[in-house]
N, C-alpha and C. Protein backbone atom coordinates (compact mmCIF):
# COMPACT_ATOMS: atom_id res chain seq x y z
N UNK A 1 58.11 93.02 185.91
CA UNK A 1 59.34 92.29 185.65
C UNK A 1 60.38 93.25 185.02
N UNK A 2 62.07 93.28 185.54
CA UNK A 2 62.58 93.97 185.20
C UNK A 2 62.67 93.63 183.35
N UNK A 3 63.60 94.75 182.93
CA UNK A 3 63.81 94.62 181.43
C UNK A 3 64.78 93.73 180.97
N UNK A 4 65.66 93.16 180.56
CA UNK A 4 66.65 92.57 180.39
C UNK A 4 67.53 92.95 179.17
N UNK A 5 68.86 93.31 179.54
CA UNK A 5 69.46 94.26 178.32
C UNK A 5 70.33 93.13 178.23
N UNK A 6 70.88 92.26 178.66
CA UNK A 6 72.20 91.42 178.23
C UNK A 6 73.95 92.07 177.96
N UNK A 7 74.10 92.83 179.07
CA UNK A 7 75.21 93.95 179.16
C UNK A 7 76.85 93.15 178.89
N UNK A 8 76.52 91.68 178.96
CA UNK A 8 77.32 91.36 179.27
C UNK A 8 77.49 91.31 177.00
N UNK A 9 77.10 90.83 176.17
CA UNK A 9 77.15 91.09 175.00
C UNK A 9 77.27 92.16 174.25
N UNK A 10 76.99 93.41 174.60
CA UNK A 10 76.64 94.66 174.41
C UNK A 10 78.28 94.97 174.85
N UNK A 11 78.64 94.94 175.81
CA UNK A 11 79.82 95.14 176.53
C UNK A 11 81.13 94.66 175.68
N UNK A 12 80.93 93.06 175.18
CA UNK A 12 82.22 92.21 174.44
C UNK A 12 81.73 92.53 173.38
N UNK A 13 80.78 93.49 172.59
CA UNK A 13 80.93 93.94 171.32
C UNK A 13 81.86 95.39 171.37
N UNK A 14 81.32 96.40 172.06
CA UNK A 14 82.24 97.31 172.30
C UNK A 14 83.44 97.15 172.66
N UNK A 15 83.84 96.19 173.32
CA UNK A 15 85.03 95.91 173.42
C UNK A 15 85.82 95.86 172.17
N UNK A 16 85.20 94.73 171.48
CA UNK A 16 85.93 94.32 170.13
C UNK A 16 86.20 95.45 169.17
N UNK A 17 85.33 96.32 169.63
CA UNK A 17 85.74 97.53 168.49
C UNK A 17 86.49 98.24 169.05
N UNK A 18 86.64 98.65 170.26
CA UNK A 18 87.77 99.51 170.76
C UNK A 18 89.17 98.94 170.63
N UNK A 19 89.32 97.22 170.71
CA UNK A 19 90.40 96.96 170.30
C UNK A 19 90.56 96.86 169.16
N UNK A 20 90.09 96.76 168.46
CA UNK A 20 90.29 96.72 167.05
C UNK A 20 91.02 98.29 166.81
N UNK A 21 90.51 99.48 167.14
CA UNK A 21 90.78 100.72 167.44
C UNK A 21 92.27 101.26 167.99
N UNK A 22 92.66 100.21 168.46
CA UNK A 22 93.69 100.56 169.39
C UNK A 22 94.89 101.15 168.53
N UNK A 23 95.38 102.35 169.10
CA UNK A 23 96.73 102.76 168.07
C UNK A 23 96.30 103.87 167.20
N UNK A 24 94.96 104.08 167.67
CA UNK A 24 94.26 105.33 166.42
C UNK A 24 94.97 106.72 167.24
N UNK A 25 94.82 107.57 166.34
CA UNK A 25 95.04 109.05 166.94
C UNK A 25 93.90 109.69 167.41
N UNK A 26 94.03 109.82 168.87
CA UNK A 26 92.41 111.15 169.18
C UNK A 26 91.38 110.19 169.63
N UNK A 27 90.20 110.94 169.56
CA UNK A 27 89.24 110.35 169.59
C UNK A 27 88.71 108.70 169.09
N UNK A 28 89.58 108.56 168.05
CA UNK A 28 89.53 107.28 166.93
C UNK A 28 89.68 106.10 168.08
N UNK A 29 90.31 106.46 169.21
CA UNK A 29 90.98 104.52 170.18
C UNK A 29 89.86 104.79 171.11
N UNK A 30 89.17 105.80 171.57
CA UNK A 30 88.50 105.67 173.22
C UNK A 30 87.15 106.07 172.70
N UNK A 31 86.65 106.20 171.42
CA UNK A 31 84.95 107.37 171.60
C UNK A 31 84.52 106.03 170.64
N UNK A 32 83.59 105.13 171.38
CA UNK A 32 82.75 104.24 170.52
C UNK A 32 82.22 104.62 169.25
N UNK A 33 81.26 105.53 168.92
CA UNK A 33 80.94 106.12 167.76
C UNK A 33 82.16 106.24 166.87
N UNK A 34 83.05 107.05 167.27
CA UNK A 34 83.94 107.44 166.43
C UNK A 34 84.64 106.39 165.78
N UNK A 35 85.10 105.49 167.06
CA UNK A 35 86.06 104.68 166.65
C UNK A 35 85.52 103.32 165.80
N UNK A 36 84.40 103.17 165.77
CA UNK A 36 83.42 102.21 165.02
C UNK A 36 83.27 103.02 163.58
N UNK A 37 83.64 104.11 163.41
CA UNK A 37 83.54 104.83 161.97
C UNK A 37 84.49 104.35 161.68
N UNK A 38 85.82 104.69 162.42
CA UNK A 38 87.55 104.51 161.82
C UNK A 38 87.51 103.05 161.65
N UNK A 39 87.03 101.87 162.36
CA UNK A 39 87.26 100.35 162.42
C UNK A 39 86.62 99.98 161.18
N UNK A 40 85.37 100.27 160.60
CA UNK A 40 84.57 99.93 159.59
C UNK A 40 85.85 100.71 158.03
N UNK A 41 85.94 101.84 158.51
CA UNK A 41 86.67 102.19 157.12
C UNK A 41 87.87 101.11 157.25
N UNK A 42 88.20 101.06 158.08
CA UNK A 42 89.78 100.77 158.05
C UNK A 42 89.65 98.74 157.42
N UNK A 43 88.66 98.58 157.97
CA UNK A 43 88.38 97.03 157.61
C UNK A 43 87.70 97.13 155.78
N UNK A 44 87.17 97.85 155.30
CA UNK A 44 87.40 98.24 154.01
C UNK A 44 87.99 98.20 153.47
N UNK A 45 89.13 99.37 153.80
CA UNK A 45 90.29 99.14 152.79
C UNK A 45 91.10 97.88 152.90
N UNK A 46 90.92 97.39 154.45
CA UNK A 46 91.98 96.09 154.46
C UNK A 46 91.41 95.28 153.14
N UNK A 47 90.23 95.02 153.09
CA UNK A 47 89.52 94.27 152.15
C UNK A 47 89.40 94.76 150.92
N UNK A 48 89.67 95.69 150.59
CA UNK A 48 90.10 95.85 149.08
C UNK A 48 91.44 95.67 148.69
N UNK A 49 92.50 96.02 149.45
CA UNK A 49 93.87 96.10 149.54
C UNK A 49 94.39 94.68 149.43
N UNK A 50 93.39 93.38 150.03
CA UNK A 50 94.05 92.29 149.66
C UNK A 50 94.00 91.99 148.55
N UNK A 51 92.74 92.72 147.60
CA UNK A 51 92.24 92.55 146.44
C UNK A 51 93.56 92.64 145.67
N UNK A 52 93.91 94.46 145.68
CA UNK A 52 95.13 95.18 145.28
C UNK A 52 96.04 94.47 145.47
N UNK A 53 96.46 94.14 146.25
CA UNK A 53 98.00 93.52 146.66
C UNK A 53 98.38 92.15 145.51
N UNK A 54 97.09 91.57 145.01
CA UNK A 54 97.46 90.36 144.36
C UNK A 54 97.67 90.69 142.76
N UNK A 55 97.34 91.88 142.40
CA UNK A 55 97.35 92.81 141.09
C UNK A 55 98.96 93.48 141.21
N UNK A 56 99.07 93.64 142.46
CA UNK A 56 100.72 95.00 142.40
C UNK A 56 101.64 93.71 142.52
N UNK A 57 101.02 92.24 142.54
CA UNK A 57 102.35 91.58 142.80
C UNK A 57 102.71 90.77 141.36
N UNK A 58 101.52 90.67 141.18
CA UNK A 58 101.45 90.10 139.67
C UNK A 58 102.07 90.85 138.58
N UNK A 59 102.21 92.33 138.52
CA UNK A 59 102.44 93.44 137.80
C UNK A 59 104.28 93.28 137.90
N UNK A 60 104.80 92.92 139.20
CA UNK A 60 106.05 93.27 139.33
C UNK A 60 107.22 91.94 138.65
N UNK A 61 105.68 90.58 138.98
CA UNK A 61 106.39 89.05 138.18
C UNK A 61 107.06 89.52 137.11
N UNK A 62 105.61 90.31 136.04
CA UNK A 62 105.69 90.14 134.69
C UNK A 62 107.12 91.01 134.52
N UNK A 63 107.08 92.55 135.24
CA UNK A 63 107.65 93.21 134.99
C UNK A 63 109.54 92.49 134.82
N UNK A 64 109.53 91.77 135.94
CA UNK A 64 110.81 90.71 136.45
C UNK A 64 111.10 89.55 135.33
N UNK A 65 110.61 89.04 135.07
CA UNK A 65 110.23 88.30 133.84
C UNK A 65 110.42 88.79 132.86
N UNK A 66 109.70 89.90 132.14
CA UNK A 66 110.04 90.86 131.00
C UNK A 66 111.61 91.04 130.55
N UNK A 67 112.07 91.72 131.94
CA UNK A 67 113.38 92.13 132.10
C UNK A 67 114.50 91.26 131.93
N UNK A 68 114.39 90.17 132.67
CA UNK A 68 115.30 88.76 132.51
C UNK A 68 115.46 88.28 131.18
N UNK A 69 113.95 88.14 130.44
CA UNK A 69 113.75 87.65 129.46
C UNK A 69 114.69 88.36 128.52
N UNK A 70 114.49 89.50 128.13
CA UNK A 70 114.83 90.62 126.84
C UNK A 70 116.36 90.11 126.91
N UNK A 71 117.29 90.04 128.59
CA UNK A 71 118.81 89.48 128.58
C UNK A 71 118.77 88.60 127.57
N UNK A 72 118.03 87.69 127.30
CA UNK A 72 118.33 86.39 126.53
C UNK A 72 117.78 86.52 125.07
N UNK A 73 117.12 87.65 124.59
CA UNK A 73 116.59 88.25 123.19
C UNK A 73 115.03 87.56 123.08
N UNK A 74 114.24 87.40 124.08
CA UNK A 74 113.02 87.34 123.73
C UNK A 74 112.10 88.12 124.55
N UNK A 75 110.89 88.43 124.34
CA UNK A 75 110.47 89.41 125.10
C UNK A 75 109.37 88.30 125.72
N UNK A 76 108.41 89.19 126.32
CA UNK A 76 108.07 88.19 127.68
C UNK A 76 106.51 87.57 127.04
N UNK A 77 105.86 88.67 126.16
CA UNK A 77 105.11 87.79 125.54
C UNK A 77 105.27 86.64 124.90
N UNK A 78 106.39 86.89 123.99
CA UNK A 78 106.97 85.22 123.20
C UNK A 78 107.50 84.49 124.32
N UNK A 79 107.61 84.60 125.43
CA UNK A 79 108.21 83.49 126.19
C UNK A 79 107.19 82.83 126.89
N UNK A 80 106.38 83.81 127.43
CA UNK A 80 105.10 83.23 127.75
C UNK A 80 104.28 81.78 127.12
N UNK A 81 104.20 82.45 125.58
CA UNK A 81 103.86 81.56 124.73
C UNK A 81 104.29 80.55 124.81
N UNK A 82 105.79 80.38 124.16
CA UNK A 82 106.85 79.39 123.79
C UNK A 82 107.01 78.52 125.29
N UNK A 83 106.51 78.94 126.53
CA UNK A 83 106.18 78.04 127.58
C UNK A 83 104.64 77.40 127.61
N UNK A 84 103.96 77.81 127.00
CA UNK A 84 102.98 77.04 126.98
C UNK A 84 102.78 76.36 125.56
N UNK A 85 103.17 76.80 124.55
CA UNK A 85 103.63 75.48 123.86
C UNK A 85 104.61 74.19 124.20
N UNK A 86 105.29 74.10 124.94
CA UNK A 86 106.29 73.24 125.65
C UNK A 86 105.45 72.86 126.39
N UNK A 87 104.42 73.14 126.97
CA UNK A 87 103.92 72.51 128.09
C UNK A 87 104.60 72.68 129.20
N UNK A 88 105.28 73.64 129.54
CA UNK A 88 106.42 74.08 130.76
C UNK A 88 105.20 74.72 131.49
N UNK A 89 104.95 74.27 132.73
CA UNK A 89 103.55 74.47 133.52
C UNK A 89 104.46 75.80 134.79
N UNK A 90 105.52 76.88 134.78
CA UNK A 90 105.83 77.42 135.98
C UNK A 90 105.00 78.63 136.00
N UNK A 91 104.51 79.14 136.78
CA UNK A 91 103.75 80.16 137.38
C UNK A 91 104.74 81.76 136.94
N UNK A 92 103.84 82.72 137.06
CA UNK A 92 104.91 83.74 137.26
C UNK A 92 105.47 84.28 138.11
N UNK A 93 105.40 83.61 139.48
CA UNK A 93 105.85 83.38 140.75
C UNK A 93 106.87 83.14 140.53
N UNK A 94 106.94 82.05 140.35
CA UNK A 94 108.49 81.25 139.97
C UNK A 94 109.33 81.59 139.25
N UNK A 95 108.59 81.72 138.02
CA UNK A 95 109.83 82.43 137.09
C UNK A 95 110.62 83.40 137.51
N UNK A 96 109.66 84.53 138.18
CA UNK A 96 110.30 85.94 138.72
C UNK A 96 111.37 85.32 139.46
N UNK A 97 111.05 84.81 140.54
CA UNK A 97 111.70 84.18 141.70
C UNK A 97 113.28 83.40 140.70
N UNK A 98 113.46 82.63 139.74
CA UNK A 98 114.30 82.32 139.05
C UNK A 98 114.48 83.19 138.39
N UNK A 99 114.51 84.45 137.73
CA UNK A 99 115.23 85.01 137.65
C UNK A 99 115.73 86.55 137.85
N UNK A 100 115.06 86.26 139.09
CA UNK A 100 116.12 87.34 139.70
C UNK A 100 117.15 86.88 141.02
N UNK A 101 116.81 85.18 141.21
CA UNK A 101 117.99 84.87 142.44
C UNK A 101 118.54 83.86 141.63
N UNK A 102 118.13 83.03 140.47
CA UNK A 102 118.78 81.88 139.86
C UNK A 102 119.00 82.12 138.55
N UNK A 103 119.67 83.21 137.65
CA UNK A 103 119.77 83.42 136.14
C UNK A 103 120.48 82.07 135.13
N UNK A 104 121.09 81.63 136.17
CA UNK A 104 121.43 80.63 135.12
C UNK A 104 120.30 79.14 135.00
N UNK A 105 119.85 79.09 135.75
CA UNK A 105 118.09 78.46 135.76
C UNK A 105 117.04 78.84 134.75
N UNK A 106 117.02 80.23 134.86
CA UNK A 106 115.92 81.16 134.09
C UNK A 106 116.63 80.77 132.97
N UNK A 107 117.57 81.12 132.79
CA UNK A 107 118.73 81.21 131.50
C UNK A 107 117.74 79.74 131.17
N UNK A 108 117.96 78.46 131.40
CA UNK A 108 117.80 76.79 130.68
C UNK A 108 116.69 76.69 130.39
N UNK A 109 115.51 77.81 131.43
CA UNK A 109 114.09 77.57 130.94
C UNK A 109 114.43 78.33 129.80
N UNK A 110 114.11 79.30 129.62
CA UNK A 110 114.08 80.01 128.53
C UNK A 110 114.91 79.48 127.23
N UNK A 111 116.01 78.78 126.95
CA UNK A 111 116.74 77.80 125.95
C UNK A 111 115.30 76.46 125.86
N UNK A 112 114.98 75.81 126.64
CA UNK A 112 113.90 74.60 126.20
C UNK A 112 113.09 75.58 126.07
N UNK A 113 112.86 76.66 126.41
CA UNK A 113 111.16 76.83 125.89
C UNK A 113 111.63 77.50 123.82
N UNK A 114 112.33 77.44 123.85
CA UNK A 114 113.00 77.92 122.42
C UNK A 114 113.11 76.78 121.47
């Protein structure tokens, strides 16, 4: 009895990695081996980088926040605070977002959280 390899699976796996591959320089888009090295790293870093990305965005709130804040004479730790004593529930999404397109917004939070 012949052997049975199932070419047709074997085949739509290589596939998936060569496209995944696609756009590499050299060897990296057309040499299976190779390009299954470059796809594995490259899916790595994607997966740490989403990690990163939610740290470099968080870093730039505070930084935005900080900055806005000090305009009005408090710094961003005491405002922090003085919003969660108020019970003022906004993210540092938002805040950033108010004040760097809405200052006179940021401006009223920052007066109630006082």
């Amino acid at each position: 009895m012949p052997r049975s390899v199932n070419h047709v699976a074997s085949k739509r796996r290589r596939k998936k990695i060569l496209k995944a591959a696609k756009g590499y320089f050299g060897a990296r888009k057309n040499v299976l081996t190779v390009a299954k090295n470059a796809v594995d790293r490259a899916m790595r870093y994607a997966y740490e980088h989403r990690k990163l990305k939610k740290r470099a965005f968080r870093k730039l709130w505070i930084a935005r926040i900080n900055a806005a804040s000090r305009m009005h004479g408090v710094s961003y730790s005491k405002l922090m605070h003085q919003l969660k004593q108020q019970d003022i529930q906004l993210n540092r999404k938002v805040l950033a977002d108010l004040a760097m397109n809405h200052p006179e917004t940021f401006e009223a939070v920052v007066k109630h959280a006082q």
